[in-house]
PDB file of N, CA and C in Angstrom:
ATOM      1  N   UNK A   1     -31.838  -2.847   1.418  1.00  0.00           N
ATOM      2  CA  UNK A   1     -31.705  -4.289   1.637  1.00  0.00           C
ATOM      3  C   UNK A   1     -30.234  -4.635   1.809  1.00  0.00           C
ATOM      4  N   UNK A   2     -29.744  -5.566   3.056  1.00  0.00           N
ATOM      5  CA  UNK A   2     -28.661  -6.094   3.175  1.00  0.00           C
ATOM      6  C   UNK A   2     -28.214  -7.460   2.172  1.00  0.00           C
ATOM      7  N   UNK A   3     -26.615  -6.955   2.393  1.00  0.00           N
ATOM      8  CA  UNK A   3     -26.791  -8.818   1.899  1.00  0.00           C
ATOM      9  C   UNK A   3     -26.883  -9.103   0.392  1.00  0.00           C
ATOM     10  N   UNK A   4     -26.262  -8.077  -0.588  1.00  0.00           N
ATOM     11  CA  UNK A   4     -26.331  -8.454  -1.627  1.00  0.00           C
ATOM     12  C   UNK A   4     -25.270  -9.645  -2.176  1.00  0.00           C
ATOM     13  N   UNK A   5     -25.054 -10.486  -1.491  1.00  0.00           N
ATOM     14  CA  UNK A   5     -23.645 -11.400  -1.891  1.00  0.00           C
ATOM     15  C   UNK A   5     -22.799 -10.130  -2.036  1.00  0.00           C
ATOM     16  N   UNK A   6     -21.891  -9.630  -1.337  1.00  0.00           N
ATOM     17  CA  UNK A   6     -21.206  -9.100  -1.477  1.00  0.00           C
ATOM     18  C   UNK A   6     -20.495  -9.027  -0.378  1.00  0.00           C
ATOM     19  N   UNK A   7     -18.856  -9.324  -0.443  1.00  0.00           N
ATOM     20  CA  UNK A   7     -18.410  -9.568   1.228  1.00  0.00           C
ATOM     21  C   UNK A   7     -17.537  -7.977   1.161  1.00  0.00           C
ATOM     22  N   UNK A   8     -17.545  -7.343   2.134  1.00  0.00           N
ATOM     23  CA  UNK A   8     -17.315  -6.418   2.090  1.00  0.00           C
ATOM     24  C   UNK A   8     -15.131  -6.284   2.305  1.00  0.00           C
ATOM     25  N   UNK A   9     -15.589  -7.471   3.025  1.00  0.00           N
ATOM     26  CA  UNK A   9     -13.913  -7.850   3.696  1.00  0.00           C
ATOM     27  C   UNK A   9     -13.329  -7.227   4.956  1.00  0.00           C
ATOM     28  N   UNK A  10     -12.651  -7.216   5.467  1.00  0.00           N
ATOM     29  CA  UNK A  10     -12.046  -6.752   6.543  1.00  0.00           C
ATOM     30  C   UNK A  10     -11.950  -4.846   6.652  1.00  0.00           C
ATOM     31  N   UNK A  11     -12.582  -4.199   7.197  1.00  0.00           N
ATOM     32  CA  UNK A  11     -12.629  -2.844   7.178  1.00  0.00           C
ATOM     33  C   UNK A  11     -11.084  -2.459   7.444  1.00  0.00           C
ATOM     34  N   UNK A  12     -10.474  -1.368   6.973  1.00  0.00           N
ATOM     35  CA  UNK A  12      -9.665  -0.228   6.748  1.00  0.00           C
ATOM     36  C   UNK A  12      -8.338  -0.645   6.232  1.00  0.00           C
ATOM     37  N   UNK A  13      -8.554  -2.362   5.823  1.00  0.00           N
ATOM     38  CA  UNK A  13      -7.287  -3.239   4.854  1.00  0.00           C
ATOM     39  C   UNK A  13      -7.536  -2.684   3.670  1.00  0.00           C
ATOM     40  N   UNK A  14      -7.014  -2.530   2.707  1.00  0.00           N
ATOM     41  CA  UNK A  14      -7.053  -2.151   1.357  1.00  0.00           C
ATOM     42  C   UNK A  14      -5.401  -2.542   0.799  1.00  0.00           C
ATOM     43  N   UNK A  15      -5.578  -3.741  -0.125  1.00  0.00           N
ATOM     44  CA  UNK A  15      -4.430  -3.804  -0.429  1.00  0.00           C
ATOM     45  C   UNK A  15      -4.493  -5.226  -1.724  1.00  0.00           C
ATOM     46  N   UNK A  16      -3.483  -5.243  -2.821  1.00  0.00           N
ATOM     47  CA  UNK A  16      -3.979  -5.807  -3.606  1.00  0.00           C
ATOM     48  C   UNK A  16      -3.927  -7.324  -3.452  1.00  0.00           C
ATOM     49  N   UNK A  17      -4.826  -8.177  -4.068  1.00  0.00           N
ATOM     50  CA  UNK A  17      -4.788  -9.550  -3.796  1.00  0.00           C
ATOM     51  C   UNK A  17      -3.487 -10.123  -4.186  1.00  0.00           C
ATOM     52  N   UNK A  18      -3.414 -10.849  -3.207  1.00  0.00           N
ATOM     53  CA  UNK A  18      -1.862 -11.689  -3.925  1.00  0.00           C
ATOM     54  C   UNK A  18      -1.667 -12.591  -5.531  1.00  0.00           C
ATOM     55  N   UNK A  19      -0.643 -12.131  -6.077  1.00  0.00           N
ATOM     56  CA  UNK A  19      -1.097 -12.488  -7.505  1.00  0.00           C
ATOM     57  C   UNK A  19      -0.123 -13.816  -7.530  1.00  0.00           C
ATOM     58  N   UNK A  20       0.632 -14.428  -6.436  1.00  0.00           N
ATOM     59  CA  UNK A  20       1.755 -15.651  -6.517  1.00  0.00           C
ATOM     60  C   UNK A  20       1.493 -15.912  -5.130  1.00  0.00           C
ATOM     61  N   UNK A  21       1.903 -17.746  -5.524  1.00  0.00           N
ATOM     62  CA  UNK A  21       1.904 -18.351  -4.812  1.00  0.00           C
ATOM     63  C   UNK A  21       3.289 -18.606  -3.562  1.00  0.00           C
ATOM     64  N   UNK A  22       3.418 -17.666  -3.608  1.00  0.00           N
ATOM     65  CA  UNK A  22       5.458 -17.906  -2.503  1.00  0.00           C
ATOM     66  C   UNK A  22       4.830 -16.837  -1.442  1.00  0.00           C
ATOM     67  N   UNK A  23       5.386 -17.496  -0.208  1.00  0.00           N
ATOM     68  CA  UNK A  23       4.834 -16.682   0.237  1.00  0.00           C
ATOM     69  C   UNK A  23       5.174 -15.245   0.470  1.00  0.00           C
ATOM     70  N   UNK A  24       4.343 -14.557   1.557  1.00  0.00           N
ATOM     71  CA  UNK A  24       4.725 -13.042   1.758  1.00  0.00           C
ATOM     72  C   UNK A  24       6.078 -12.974   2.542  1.00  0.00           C
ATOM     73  N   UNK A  25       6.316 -11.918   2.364  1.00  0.00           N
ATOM     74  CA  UNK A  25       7.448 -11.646   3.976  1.00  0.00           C
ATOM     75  C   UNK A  25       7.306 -11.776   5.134  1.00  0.00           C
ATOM     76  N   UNK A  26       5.938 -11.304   4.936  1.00  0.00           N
ATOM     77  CA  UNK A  26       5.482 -11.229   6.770  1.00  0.00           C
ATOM     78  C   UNK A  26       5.950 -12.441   7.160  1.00  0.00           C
ATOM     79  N   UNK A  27       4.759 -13.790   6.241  1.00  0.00           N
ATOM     80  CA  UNK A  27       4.603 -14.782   6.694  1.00  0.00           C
ATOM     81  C   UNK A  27       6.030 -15.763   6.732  1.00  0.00           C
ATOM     82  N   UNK A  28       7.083 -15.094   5.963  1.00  0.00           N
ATOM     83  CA  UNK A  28       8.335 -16.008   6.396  1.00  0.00           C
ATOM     84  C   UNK A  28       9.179 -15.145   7.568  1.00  0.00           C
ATOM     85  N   UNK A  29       9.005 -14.102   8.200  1.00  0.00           N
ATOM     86  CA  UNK A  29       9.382 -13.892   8.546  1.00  0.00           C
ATOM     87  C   UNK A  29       8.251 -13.998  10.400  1.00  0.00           C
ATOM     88  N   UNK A  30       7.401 -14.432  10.515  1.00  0.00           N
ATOM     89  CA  UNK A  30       6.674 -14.917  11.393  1.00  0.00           C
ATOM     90  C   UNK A  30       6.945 -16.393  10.994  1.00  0.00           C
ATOM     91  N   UNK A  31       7.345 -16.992  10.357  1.00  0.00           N
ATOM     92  CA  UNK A  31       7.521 -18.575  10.627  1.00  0.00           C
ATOM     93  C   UNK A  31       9.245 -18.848  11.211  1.00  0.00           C
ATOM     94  N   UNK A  32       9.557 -17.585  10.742  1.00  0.00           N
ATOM     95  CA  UNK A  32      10.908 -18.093  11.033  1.00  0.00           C
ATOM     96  C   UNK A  32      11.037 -17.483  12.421  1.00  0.00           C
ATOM     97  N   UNK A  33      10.367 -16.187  13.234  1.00  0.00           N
ATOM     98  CA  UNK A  33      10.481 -16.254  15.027  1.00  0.00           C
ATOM     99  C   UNK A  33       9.808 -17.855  15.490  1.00  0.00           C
ATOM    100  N   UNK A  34       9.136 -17.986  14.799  1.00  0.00           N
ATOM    101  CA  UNK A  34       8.261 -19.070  15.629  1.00  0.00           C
ATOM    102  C   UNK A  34       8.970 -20.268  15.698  1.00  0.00           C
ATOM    103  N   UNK A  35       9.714 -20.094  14.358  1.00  0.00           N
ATOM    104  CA  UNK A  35      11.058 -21.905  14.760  1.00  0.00           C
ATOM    105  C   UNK A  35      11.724 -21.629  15.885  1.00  0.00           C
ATOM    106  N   UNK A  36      12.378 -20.195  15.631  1.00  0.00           N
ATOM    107  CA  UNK A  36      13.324 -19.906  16.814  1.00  0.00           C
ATOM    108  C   UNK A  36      12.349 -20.250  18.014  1.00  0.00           C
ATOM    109  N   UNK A  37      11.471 -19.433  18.551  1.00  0.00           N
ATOM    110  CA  UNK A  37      11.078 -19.574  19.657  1.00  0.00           C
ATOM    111  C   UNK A  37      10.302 -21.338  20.362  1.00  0.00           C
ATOM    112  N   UNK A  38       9.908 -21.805  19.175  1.00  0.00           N
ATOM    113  CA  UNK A  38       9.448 -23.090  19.678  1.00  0.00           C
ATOM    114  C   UNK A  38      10.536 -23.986  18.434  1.00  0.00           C
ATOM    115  N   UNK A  39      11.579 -24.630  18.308  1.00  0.00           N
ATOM    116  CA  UNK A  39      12.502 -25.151  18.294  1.00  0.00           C
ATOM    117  C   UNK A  39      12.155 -26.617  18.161  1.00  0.00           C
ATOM    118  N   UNK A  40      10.878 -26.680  18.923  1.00  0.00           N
ATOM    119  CA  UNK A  40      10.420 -28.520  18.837  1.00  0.00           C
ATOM    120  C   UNK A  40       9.456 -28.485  18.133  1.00  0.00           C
ATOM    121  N   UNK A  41       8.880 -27.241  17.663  1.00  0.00           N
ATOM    122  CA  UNK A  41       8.280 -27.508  16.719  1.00  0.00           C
ATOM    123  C   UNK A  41       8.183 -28.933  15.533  1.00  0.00           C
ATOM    124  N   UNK A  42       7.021 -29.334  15.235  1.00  0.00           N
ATOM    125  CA  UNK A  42       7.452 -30.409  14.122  1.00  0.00           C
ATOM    126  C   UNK A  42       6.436 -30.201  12.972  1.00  0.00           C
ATOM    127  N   UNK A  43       5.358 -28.901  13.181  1.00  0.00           N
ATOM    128  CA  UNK A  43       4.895 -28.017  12.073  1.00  0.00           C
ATOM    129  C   UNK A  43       4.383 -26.878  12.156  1.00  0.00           C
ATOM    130  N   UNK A  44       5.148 -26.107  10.902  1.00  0.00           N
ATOM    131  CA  UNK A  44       4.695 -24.620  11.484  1.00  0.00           C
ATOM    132  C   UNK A  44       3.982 -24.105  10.266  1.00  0.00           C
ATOM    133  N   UNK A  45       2.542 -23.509   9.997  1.00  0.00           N
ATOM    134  CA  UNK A  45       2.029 -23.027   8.733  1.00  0.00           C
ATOM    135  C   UNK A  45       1.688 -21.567   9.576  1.00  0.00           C
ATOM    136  N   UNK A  46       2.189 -20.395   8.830  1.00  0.00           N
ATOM    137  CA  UNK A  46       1.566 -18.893   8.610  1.00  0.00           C
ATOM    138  C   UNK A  46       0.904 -18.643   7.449  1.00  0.00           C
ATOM    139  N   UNK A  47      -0.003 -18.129   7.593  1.00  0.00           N
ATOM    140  CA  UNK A  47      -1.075 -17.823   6.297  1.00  0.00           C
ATOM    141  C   UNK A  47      -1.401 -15.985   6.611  1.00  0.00           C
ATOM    142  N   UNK A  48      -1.138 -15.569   5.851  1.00  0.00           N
ATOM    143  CA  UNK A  48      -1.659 -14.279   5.614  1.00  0.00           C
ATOM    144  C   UNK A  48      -3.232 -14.184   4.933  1.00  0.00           C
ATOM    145  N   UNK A  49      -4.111 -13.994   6.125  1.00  0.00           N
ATOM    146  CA  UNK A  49      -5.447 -13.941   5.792  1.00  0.00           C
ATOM    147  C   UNK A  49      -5.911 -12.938   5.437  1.00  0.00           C
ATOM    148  N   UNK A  50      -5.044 -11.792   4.963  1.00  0.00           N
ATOM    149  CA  UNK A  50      -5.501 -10.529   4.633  1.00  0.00           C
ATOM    150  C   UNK A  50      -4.875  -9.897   3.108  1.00  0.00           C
ATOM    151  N   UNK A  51      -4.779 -11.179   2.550  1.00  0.00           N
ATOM    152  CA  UNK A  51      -4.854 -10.980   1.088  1.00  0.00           C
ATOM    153  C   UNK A  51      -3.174 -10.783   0.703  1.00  0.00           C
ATOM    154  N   UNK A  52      -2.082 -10.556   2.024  1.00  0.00           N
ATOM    155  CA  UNK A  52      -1.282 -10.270   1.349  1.00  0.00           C
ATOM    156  C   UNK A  52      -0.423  -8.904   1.916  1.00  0.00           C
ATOM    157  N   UNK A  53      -1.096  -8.032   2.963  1.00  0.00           N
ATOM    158  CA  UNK A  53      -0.772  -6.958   3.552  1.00  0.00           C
ATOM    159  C   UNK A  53      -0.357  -7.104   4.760  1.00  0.00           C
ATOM    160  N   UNK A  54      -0.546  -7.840   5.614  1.00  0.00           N
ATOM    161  CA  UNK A  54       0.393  -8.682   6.939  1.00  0.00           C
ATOM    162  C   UNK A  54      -0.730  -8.325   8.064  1.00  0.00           C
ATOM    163  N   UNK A  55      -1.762  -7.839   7.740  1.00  0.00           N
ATOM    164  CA  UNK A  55      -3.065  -7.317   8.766  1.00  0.00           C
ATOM    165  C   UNK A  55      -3.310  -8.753   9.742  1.00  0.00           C
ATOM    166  N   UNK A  56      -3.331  -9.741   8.792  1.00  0.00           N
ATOM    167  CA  UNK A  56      -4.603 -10.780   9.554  1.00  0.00           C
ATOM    168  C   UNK A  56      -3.326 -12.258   9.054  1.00  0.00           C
ATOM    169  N   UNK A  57      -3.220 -12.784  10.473  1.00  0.00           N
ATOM    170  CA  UNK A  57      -2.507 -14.144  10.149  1.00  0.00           C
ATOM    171  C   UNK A  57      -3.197 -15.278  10.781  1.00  0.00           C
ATOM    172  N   UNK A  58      -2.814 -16.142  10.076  1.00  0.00           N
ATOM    173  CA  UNK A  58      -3.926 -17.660  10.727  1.00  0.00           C
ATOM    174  C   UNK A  58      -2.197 -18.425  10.664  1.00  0.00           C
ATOM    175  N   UNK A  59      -2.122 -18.977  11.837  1.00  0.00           N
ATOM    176  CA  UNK A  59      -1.041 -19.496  12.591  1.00  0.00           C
ATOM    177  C   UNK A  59      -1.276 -21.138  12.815  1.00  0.00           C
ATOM    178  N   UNK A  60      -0.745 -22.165  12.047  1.00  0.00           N
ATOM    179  CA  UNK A  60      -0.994 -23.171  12.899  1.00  0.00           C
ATOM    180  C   UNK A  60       0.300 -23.555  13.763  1.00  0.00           C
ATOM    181  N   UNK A  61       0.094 -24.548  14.571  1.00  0.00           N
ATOM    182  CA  UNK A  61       1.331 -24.604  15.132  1.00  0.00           C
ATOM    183  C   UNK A  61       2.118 -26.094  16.074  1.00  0.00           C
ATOM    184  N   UNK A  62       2.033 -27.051  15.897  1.00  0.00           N
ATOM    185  CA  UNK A  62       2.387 -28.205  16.134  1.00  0.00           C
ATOM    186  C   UNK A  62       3.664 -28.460  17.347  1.00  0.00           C
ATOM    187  N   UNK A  63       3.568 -28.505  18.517  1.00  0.00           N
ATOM    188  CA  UNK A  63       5.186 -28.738  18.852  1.00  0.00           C
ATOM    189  C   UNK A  63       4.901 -29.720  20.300  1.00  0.00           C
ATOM    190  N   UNK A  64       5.803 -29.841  20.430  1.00  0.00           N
ATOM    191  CA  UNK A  64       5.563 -31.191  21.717  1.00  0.00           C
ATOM    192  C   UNK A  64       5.844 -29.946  23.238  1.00  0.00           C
ATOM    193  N   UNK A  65       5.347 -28.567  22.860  1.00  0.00           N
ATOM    194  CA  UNK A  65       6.003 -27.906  24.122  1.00  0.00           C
ATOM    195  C   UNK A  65       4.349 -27.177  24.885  1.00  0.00           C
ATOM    196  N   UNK A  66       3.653 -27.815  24.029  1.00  0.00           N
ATOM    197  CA  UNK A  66       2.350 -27.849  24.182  1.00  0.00           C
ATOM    198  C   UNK A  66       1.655 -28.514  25.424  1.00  0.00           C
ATOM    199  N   UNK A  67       2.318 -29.874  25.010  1.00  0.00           N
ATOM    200  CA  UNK A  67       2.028 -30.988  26.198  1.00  0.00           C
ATOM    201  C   UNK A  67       1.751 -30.495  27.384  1.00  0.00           C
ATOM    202  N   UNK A  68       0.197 -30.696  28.126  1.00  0.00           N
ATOM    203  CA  UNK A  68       0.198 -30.468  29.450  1.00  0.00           C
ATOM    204  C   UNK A  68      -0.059 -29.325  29.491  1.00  0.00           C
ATOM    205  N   UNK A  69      -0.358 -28.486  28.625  1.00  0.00           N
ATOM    206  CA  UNK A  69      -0.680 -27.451  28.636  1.00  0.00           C
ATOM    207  C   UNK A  69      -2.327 -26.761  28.020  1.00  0.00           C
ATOM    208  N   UNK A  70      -3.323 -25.926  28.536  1.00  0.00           N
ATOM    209  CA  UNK A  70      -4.407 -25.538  27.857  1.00  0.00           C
ATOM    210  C   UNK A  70      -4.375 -25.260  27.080  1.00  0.00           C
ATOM    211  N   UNK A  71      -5.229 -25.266  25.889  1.00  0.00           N
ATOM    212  CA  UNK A  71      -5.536 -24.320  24.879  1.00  0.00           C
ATOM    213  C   UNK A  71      -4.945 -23.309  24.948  1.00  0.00           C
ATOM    214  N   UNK A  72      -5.714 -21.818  26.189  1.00  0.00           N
ATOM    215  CA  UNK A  72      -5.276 -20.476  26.032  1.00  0.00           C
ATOM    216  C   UNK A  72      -3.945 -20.705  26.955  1.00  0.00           C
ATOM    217  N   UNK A  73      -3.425 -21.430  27.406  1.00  0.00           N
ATOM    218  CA  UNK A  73      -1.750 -21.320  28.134  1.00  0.00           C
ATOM    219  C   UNK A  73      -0.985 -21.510  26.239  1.00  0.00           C
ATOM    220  N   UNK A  74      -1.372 -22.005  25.509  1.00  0.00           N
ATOM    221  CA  UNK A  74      -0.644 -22.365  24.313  1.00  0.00           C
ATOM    222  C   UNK A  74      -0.900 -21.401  23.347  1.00  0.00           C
ATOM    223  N   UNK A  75      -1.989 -20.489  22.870  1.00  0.00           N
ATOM    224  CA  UNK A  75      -2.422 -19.404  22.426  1.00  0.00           C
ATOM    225  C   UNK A  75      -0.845 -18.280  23.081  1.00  0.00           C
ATOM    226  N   UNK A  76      -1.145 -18.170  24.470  1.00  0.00           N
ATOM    227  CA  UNK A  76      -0.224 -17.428  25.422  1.00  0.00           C
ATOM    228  C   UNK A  76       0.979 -17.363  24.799  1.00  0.00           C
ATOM    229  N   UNK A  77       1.321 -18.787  24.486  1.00  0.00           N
ATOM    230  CA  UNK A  77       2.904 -18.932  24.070  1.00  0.00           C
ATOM    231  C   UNK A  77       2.998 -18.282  23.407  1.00  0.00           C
ATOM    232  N   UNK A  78       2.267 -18.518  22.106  1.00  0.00           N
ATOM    233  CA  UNK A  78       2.686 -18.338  20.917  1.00  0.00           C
ATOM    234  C   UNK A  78       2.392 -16.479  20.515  1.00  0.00           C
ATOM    235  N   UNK A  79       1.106 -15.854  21.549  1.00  0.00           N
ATOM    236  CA  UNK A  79       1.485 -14.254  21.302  1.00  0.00           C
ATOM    237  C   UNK A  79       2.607 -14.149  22.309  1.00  0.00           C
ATOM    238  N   UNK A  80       3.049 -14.494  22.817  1.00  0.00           N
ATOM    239  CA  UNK A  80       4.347 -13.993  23.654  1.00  0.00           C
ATOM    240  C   UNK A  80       5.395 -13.762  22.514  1.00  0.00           C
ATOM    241  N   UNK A  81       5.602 -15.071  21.641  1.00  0.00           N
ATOM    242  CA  UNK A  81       6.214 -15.426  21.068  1.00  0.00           C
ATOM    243  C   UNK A  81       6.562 -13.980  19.816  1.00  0.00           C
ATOM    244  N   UNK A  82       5.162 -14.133  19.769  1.00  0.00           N
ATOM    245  CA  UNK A  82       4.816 -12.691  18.612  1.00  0.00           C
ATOM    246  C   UNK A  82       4.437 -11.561  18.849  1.00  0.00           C
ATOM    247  N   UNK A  83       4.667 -11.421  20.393  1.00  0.00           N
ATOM    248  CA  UNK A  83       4.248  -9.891  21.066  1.00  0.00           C
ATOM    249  C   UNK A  83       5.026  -8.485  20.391  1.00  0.00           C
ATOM    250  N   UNK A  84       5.993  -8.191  19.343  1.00  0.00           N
ATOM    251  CA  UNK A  84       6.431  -7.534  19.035  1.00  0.00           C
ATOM    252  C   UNK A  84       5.611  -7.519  17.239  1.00  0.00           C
ATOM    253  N   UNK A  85       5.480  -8.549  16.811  1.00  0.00           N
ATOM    254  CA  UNK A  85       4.813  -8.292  15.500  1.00  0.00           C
ATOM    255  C   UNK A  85       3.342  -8.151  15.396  1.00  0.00           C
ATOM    256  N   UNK A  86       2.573  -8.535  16.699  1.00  0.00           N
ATOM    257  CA  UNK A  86       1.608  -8.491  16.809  1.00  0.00           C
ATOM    258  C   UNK A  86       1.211  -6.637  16.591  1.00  0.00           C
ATOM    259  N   UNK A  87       1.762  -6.067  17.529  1.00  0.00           N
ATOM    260  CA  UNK A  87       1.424  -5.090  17.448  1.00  0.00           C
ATOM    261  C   UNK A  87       1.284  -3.953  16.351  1.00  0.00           C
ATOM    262  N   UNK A  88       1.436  -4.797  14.869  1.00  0.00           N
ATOM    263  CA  UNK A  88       1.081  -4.109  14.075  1.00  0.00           C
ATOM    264  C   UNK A  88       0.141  -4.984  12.954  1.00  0.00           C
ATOM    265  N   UNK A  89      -0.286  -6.088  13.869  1.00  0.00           N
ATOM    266  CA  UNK A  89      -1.267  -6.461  13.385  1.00  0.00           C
ATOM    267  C   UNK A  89      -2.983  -6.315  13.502  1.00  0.00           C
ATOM    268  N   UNK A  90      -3.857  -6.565  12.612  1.00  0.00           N
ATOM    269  CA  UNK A  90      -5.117  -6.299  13.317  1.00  0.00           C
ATOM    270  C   UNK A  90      -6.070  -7.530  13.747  1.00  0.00           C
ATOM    271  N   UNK A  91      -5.196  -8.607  13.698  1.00  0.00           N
ATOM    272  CA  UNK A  91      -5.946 -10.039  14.087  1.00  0.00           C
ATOM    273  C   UNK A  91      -4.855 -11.239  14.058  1.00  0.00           C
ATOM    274  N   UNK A  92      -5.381 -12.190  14.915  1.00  0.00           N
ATOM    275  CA  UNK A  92      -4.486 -13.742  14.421  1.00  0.00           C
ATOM    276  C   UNK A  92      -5.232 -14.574  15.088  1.00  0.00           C
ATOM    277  N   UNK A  93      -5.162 -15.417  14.230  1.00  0.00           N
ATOM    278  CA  UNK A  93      -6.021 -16.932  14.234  1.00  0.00           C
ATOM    279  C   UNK A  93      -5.229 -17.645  14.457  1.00  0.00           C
ATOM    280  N   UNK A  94      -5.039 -18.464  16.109  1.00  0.00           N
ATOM    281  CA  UNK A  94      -4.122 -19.524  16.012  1.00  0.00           C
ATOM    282  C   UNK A  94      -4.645 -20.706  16.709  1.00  0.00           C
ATOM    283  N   UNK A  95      -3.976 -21.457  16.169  1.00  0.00           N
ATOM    284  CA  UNK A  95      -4.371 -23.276  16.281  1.00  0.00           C
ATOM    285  C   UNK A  95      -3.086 -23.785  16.561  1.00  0.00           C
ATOM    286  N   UNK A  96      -3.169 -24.666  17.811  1.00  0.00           N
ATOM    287  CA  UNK A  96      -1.879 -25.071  18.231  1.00  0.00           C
ATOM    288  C   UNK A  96      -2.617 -26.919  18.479  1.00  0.00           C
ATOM    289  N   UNK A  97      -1.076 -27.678  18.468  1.00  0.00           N
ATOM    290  CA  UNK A  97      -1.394 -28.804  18.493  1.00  0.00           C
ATOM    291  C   UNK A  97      -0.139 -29.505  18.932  1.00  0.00           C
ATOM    292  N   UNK A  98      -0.736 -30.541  19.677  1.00  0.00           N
ATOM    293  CA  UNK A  98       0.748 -31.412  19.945  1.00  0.00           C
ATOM    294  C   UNK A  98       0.668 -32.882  19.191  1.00  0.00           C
ATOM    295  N   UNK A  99       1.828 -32.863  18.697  1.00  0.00           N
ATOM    296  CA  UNK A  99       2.255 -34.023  17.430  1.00  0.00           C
ATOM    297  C   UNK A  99       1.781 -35.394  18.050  1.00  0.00           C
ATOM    298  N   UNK A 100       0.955 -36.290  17.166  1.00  0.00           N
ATOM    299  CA  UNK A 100       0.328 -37.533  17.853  1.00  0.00           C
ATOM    300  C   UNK A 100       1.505 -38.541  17.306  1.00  0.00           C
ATOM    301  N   UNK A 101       1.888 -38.852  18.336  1.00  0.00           N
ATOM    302  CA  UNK A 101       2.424 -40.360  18.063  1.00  0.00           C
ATOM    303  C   UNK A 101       2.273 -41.506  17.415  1.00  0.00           C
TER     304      UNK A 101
END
């Protein structure tokens, strides 16, 4: 039988849960390319969705450089942005938005 309430979690991550609230390295160090690269930013949240090991990031991302632009043209940006850290990642969740007036 499947499905015992039991989440198995992300396959071949193994790493311990984060025991504090500050964040990781990864994640200051992915917030801080992302100021550089989008500059008009006016909010930037990285979340390490993988407990803490830099596998899985959920990205939000706020900037007026968005404007006029699709969804996946703004996705685009932002792995361009992270095309070098990406590659040692195994996922990212991103949400982009342009600041409402």
């Amino acid at each position: 039988a499947f499905g015992l309430g039991r989440d198995p979690g992300p396959p071949l991550v193994h790493c311990a849960q984060r025991m504090f609230a500050s964040q990781t390295e990864g994640e200051l160090k992915v917030t801080r390319i992302l100021k550089e690269k989008f500059p008009g930013a006016t909010a930037i949240k990285v979340t390490d969705i993988s407990g803490g090991c830099g596998a899985m990031y959920e990205i939000q991302i706020e900037s007026e450089e968005f404007k006029e632009k699709r969804t996946v043209q703004q996705h685009q940006m932002v792995n361009q942005a992270l095309k070098e850290e990406i590659k040692g990642m195994h996922g990212l969740r991103i949400f982009t938005s342009v600041p409402k007036h």
